[in-house]
PDB file of N, CA and C in Angstrom:
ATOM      1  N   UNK A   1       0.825  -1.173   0.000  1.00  0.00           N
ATOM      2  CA  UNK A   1       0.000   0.000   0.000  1.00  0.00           C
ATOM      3  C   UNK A   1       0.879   1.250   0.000  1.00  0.00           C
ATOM      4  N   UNK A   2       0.376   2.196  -1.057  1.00  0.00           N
ATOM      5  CA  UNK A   2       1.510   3.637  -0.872  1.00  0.00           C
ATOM      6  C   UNK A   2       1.091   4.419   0.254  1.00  0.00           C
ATOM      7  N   UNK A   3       2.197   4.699   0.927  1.00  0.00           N
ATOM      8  CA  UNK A   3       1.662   5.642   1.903  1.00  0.00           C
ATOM      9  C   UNK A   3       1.340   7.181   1.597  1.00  0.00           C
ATOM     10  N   UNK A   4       1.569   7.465   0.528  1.00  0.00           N
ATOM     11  CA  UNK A   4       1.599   8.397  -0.351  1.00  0.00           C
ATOM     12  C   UNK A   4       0.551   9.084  -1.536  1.00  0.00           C
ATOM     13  N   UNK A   5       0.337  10.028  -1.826  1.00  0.00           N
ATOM     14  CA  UNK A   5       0.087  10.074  -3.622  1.00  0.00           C
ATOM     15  C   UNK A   5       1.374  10.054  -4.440  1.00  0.00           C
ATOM     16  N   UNK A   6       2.412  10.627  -3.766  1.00  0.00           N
ATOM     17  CA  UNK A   6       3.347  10.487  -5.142  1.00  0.00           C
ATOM     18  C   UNK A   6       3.856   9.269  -4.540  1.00  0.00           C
ATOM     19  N   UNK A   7       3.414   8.317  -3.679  1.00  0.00           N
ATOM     20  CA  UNK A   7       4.333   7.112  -4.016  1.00  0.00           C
ATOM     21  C   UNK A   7       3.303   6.133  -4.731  1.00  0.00           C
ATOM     22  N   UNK A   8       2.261   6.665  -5.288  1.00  0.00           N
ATOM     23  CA  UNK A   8       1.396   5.659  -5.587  1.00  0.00           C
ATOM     24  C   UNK A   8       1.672   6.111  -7.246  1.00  0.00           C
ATOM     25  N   UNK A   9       2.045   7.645  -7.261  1.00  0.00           N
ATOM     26  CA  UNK A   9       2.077   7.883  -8.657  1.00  0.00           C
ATOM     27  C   UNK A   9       3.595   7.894  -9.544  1.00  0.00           C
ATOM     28  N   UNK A  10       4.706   7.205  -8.276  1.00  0.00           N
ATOM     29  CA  UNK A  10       5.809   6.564  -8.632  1.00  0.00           C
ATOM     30  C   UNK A  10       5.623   5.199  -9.283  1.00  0.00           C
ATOM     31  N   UNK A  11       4.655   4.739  -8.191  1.00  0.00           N
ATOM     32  CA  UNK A  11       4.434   3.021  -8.447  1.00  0.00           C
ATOM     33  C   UNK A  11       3.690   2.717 -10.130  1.00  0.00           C
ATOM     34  N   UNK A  12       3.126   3.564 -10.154  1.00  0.00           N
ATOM     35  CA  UNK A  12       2.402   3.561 -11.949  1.00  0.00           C
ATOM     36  C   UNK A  12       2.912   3.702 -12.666  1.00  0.00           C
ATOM     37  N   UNK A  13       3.850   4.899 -12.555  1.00  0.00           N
ATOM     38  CA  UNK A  13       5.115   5.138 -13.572  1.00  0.00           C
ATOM     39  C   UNK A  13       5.756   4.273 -13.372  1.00  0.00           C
ATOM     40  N   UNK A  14       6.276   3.634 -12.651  1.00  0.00           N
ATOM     41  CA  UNK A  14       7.168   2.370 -12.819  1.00  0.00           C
ATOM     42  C   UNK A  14       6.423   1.476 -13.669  1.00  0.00           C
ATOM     43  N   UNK A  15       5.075   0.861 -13.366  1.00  0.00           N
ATOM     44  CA  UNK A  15       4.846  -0.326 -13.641  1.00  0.00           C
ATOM     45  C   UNK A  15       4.691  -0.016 -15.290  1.00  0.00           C
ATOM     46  N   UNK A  16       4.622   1.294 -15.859  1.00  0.00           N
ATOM     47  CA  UNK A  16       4.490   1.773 -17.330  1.00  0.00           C
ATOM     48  C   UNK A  16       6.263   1.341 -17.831  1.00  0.00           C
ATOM     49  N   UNK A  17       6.448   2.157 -17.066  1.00  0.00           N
ATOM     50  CA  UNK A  17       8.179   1.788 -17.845  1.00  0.00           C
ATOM     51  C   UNK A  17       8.624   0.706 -18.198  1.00  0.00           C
ATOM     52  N   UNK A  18       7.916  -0.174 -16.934  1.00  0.00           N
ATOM     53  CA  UNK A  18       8.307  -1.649 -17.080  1.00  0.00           C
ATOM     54  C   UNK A  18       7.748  -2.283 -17.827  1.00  0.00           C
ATOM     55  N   UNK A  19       6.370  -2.111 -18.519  1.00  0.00           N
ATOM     56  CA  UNK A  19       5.821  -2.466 -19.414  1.00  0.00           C
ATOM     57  C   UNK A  19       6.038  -2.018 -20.822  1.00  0.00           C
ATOM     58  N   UNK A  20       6.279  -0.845 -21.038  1.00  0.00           N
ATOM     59  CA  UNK A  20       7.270  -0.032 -22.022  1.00  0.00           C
ATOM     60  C   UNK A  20       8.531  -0.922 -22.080  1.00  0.00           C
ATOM     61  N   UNK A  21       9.263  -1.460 -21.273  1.00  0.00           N
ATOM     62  CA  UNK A  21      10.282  -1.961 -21.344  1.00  0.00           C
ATOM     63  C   UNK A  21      10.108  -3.274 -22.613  1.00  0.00           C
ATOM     64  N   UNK A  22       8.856  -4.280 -21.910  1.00  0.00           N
ATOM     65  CA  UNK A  22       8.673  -5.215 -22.104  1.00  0.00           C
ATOM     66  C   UNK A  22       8.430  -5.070 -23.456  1.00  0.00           C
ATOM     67  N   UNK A  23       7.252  -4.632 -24.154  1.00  0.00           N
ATOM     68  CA  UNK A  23       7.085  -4.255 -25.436  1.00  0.00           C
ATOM     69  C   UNK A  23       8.084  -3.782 -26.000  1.00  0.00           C
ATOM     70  N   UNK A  24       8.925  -2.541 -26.003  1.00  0.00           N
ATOM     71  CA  UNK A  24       9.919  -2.625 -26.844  1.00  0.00           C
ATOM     72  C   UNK A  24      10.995  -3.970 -26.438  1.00  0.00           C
ATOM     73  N   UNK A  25      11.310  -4.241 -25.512  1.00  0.00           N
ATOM     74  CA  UNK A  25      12.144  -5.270 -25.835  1.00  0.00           C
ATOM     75  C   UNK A  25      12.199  -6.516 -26.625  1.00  0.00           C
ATOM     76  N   UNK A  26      10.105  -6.879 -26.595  1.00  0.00           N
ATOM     77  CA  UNK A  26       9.592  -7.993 -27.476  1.00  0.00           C
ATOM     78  C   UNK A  26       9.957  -7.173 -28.971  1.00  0.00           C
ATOM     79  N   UNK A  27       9.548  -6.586 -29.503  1.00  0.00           N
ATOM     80  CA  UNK A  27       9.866  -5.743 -30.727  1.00  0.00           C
ATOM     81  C   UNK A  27      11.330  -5.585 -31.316  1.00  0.00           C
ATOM     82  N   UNK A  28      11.983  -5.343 -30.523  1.00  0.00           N
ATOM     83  CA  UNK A  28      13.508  -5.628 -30.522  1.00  0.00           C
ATOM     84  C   UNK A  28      14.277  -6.615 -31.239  1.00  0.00           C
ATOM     85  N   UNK A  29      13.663  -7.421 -30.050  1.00  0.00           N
ATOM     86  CA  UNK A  29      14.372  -8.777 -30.511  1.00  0.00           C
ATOM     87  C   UNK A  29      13.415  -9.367 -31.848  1.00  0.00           C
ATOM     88  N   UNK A  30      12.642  -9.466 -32.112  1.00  0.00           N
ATOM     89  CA  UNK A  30      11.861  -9.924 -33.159  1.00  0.00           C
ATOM     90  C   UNK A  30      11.897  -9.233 -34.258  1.00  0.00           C
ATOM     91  N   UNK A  31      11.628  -7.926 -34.274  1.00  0.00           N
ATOM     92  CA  UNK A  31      11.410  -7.070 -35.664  1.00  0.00           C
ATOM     93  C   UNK A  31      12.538  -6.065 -36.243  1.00  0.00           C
ATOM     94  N   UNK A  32      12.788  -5.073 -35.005  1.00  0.00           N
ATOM     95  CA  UNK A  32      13.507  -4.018 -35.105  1.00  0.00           C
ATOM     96  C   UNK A  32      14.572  -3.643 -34.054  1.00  0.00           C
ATOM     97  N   UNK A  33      15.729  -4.756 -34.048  1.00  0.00           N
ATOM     98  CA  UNK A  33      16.658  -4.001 -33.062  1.00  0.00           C
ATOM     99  C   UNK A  33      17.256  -2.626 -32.724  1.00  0.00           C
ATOM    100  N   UNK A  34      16.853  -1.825 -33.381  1.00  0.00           N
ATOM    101  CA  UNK A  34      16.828  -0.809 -33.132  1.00  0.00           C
ATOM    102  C   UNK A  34      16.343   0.269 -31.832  1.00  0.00           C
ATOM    103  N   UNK A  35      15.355  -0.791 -31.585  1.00  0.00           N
ATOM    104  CA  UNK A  35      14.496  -0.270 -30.389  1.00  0.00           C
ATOM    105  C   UNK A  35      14.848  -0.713 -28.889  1.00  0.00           C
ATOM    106  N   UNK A  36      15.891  -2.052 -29.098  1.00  0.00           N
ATOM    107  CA  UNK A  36      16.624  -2.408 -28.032  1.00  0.00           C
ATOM    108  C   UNK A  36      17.538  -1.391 -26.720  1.00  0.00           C
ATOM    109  N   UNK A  37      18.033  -0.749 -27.387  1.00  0.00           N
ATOM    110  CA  UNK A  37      18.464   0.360 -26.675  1.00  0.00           C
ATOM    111  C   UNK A  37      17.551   0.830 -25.610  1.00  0.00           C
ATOM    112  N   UNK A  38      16.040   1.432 -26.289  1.00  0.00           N
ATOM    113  CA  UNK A  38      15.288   1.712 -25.468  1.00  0.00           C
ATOM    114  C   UNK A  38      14.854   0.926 -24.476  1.00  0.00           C
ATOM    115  N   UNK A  39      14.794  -0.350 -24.769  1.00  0.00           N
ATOM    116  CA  UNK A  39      14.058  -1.144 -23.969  1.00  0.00           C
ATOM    117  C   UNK A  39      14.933  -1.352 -22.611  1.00  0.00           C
ATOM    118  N   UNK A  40      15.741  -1.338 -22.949  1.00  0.00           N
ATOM    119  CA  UNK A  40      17.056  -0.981 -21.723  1.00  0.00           C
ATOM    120  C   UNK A  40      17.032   0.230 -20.566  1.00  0.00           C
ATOM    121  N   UNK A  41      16.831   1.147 -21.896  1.00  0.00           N
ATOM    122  CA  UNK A  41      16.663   2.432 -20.696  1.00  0.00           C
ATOM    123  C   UNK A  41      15.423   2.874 -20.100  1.00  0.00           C
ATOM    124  N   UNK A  42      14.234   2.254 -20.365  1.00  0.00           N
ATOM    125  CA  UNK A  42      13.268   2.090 -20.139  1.00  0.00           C
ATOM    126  C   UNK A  42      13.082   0.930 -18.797  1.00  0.00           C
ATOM    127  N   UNK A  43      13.218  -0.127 -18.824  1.00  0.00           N
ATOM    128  CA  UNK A  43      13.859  -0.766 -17.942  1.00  0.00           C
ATOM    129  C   UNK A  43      14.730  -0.225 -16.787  1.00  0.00           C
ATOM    130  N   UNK A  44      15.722   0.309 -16.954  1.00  0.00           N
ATOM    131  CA  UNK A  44      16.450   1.189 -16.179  1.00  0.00           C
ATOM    132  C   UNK A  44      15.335   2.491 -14.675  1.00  0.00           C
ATOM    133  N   UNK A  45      14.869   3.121 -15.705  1.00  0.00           N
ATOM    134  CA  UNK A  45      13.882   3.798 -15.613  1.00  0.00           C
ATOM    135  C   UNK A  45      12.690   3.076 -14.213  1.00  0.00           C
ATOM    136  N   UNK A  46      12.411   2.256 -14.737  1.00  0.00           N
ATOM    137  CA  UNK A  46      11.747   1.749 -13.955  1.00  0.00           C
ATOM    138  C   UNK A  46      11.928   0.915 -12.894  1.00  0.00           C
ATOM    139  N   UNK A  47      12.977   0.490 -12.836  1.00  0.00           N
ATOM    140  CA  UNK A  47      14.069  -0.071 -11.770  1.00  0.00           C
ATOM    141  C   UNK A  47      14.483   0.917 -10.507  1.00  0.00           C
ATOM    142  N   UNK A  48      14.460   1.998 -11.309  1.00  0.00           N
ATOM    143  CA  UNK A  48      15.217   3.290 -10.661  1.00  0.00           C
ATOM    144  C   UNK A  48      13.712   3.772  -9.650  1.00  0.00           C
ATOM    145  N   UNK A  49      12.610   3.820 -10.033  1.00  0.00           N
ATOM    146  CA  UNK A  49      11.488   3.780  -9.742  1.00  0.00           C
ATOM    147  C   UNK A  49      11.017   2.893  -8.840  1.00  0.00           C
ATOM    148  N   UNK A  50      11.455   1.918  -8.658  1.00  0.00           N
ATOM    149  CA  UNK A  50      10.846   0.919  -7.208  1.00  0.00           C
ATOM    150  C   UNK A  50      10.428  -0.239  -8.527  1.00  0.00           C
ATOM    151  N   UNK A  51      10.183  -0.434  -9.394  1.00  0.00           N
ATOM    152  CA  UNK A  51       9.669  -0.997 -10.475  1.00  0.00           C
ATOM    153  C   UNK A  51      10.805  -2.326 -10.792  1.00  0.00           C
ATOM    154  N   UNK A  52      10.012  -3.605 -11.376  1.00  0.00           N
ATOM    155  CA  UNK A  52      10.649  -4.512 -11.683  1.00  0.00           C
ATOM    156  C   UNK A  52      10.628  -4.924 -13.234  1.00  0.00           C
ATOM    157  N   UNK A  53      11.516  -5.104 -13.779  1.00  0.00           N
ATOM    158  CA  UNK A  53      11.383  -4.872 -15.243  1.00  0.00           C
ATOM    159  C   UNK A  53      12.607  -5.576 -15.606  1.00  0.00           C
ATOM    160  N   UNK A  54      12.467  -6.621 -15.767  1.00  0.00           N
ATOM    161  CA  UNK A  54      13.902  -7.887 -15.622  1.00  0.00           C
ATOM    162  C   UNK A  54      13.663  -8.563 -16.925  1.00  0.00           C
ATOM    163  N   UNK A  55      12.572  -8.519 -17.274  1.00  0.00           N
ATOM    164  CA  UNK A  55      12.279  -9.100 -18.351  1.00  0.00           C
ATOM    165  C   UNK A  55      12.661  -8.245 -20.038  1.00  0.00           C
ATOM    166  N   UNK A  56      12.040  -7.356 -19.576  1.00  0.00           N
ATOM    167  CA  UNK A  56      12.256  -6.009 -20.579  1.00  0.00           C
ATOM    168  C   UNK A  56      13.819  -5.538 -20.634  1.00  0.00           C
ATOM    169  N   UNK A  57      14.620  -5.958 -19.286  1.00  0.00           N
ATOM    170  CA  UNK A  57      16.017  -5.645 -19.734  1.00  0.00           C
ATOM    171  C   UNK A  57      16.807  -6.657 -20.272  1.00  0.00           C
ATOM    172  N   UNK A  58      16.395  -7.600 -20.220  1.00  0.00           N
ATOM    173  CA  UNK A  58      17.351  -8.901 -21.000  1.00  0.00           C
ATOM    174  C   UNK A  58      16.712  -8.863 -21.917  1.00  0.00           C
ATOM    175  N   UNK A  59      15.658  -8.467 -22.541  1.00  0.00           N
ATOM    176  CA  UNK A  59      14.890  -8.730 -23.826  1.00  0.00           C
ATOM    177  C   UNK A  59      15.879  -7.675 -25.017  1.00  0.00           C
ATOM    178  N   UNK A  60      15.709  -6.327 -23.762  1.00  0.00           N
ATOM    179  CA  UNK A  60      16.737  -5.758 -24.458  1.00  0.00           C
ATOM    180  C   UNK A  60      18.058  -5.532 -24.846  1.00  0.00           C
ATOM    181  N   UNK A  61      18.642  -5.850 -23.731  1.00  0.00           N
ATOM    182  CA  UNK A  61      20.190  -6.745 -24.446  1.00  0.00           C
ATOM    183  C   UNK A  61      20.397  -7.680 -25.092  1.00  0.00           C
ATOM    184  N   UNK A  62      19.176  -8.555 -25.140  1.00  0.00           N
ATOM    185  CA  UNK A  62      19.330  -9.418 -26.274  1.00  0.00           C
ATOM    186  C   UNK A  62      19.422  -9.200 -27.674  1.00  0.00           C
ATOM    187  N   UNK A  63      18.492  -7.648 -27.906  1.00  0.00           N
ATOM    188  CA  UNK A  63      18.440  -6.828 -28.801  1.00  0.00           C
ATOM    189  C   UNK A  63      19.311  -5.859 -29.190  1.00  0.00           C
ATOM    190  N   UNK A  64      20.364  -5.476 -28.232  1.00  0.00           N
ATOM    191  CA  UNK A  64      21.021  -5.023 -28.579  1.00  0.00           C
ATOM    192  C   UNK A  64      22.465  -5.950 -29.285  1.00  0.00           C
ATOM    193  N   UNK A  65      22.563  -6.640 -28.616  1.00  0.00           N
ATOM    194  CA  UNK A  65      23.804  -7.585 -29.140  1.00  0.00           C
ATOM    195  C   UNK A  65      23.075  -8.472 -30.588  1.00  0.00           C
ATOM    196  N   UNK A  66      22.066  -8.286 -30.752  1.00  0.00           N
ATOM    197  CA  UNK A  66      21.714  -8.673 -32.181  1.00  0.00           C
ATOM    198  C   UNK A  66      21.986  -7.585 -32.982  1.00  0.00           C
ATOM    199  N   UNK A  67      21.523  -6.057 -32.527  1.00  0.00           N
ATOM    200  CA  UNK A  67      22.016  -4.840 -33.095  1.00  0.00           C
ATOM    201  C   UNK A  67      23.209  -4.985 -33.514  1.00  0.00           C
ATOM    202  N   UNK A  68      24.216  -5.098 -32.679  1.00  0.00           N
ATOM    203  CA  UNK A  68      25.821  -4.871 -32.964  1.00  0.00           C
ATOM    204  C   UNK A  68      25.977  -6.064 -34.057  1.00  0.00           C
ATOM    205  N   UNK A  69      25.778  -7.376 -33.930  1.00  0.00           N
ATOM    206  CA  UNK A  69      25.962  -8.146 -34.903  1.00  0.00           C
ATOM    207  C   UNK A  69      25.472  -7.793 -36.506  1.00  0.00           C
ATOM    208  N   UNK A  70      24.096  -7.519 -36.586  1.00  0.00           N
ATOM    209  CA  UNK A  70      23.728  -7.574 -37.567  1.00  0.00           C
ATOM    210  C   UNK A  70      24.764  -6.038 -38.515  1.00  0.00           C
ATOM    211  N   UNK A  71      24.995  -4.674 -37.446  1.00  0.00           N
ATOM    212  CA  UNK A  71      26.141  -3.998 -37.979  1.00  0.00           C
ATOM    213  C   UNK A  71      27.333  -4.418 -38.430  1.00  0.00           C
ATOM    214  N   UNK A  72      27.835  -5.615 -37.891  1.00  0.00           N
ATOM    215  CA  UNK A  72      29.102  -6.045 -37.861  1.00  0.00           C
ATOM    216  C   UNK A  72      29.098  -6.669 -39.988  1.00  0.00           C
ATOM    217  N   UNK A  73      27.568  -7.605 -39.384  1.00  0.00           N
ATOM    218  CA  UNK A  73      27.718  -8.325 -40.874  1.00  0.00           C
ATOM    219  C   UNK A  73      27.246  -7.497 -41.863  1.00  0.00           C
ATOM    220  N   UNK A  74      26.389  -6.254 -41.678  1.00  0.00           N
ATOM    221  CA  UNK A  74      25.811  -5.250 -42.351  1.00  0.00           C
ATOM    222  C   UNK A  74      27.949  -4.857 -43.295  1.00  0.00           C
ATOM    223  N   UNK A  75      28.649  -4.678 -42.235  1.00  0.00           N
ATOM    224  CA  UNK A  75      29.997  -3.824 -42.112  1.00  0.00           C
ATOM    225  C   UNK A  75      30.724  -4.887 -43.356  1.00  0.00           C
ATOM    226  N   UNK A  76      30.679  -6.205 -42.503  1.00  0.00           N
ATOM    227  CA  UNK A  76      31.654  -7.387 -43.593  1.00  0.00           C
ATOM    228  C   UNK A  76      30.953  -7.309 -45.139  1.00  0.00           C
ATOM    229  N   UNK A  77      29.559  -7.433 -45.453  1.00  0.00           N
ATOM    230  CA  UNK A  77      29.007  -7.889 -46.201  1.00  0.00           C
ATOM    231  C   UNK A  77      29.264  -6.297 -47.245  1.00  0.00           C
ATOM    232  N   UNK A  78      29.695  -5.325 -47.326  1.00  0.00           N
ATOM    233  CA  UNK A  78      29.446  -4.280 -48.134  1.00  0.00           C
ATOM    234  C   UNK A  78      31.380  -4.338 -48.031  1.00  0.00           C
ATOM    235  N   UNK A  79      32.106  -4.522 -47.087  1.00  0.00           N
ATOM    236  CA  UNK A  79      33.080  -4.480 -47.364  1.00  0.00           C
ATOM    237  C   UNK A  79      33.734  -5.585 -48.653  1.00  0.00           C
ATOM    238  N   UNK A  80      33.227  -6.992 -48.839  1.00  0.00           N
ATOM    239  CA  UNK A  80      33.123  -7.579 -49.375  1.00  0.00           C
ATOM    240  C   UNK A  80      32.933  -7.830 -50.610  1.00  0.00           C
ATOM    241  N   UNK A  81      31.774  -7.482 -50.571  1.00  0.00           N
ATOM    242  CA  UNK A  81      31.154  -6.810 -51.902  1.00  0.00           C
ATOM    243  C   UNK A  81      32.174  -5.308 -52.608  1.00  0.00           C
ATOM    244  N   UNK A  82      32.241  -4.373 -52.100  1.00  0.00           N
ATOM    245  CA  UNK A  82      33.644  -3.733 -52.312  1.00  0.00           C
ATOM    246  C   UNK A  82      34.958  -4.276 -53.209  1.00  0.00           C
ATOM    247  N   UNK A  83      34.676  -5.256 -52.055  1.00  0.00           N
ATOM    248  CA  UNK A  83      36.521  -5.630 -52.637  1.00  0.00           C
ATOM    249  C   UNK A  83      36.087  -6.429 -53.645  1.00  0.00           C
ATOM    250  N   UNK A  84      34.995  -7.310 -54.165  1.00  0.00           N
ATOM    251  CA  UNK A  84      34.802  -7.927 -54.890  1.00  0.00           C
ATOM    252  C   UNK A  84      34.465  -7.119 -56.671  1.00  0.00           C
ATOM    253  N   UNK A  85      33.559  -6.311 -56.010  1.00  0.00           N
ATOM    254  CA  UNK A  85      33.894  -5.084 -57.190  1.00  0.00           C
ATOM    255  C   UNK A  85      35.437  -4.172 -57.512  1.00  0.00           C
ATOM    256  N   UNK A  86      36.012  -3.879 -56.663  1.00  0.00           N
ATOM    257  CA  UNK A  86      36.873  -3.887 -57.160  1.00  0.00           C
ATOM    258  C   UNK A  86      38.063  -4.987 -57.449  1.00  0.00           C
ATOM    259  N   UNK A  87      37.931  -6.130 -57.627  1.00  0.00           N
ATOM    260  CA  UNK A  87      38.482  -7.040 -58.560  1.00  0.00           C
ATOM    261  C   UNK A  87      37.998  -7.063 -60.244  1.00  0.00           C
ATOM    262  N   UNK A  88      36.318  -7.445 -59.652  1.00  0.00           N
ATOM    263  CA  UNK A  88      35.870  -7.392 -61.116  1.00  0.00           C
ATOM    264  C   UNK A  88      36.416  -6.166 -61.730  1.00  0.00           C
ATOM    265  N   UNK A  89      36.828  -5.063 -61.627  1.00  0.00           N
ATOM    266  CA  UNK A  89      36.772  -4.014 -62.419  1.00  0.00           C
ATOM    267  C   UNK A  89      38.396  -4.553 -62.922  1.00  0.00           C
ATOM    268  N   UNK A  90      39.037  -4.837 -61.877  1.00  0.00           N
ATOM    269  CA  UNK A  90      41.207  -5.394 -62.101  1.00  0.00           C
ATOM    270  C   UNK A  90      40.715  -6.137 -63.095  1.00  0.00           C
ATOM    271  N   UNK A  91      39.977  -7.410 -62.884  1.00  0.00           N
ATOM    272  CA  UNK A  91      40.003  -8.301 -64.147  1.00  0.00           C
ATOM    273  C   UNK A  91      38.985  -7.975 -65.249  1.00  0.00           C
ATOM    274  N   UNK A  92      38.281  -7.261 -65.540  1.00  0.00           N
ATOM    275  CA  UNK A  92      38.139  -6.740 -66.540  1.00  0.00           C
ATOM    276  C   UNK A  92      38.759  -5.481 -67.680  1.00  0.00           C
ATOM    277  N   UNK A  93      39.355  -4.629 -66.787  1.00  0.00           N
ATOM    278  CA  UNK A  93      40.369  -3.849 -67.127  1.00  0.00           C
ATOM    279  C   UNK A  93      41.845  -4.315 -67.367  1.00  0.00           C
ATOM    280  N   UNK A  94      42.186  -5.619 -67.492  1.00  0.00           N
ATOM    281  CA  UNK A  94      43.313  -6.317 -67.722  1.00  0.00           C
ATOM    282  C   UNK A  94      42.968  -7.148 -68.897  1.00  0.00           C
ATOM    283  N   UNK A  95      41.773  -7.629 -69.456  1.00  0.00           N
ATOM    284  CA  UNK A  95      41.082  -8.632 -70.262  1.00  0.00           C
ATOM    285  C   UNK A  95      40.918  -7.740 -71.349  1.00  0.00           C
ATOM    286  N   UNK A  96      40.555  -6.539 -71.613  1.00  0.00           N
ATOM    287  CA  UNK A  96      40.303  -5.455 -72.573  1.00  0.00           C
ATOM    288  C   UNK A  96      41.628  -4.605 -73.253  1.00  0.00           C
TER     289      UNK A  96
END
């Protein structure tokens, strides 16, 4: 029980954040890692708040370390392609 109004209107805002957490973190990991970040600091947020949101923060680090990966191969895969174009251009400009 809050002994309070603002501890009752802490306790709501928490339980939002933490639910904010949860949703972006489901979203995250499934659709758009992008949103992982948030789901973290959102989480945070609500932690910081008296709020439990454990779910929403591993959802979102899960999302984030899919973030960094998919940059990494986003990074290899154009570098690649790069160097592969510039071959084709060596061996076609040597063939002519």
């Amino acid at each position: 029980m809050p002994a309070s109004p603002q501890d009752a209107q802490q306790q709501v805002q928490a339980a939002k954040s933490a639910e904010t957490s949860l949703v972006l973190g489901i979203i995250g990991v499934v659709m758009l890692p992008i949103l992982s970040p948030f789901a973290v600091w959102q989480a945070y947020k609500s932690e910081k708040l008296g709020g439990r949101a454990t779910a929403g923060k591993v959802l979102g680090w899960v999302g984030v370390a899919l973030l960094i990966l998919g940059a990494l191969w986003l990074i290899a895969f154009f570098a690649f392609f790069g160097l592969m174009m510039n071959e084709l251009d060596t061996v076609t400009r040597s063939t002519i």
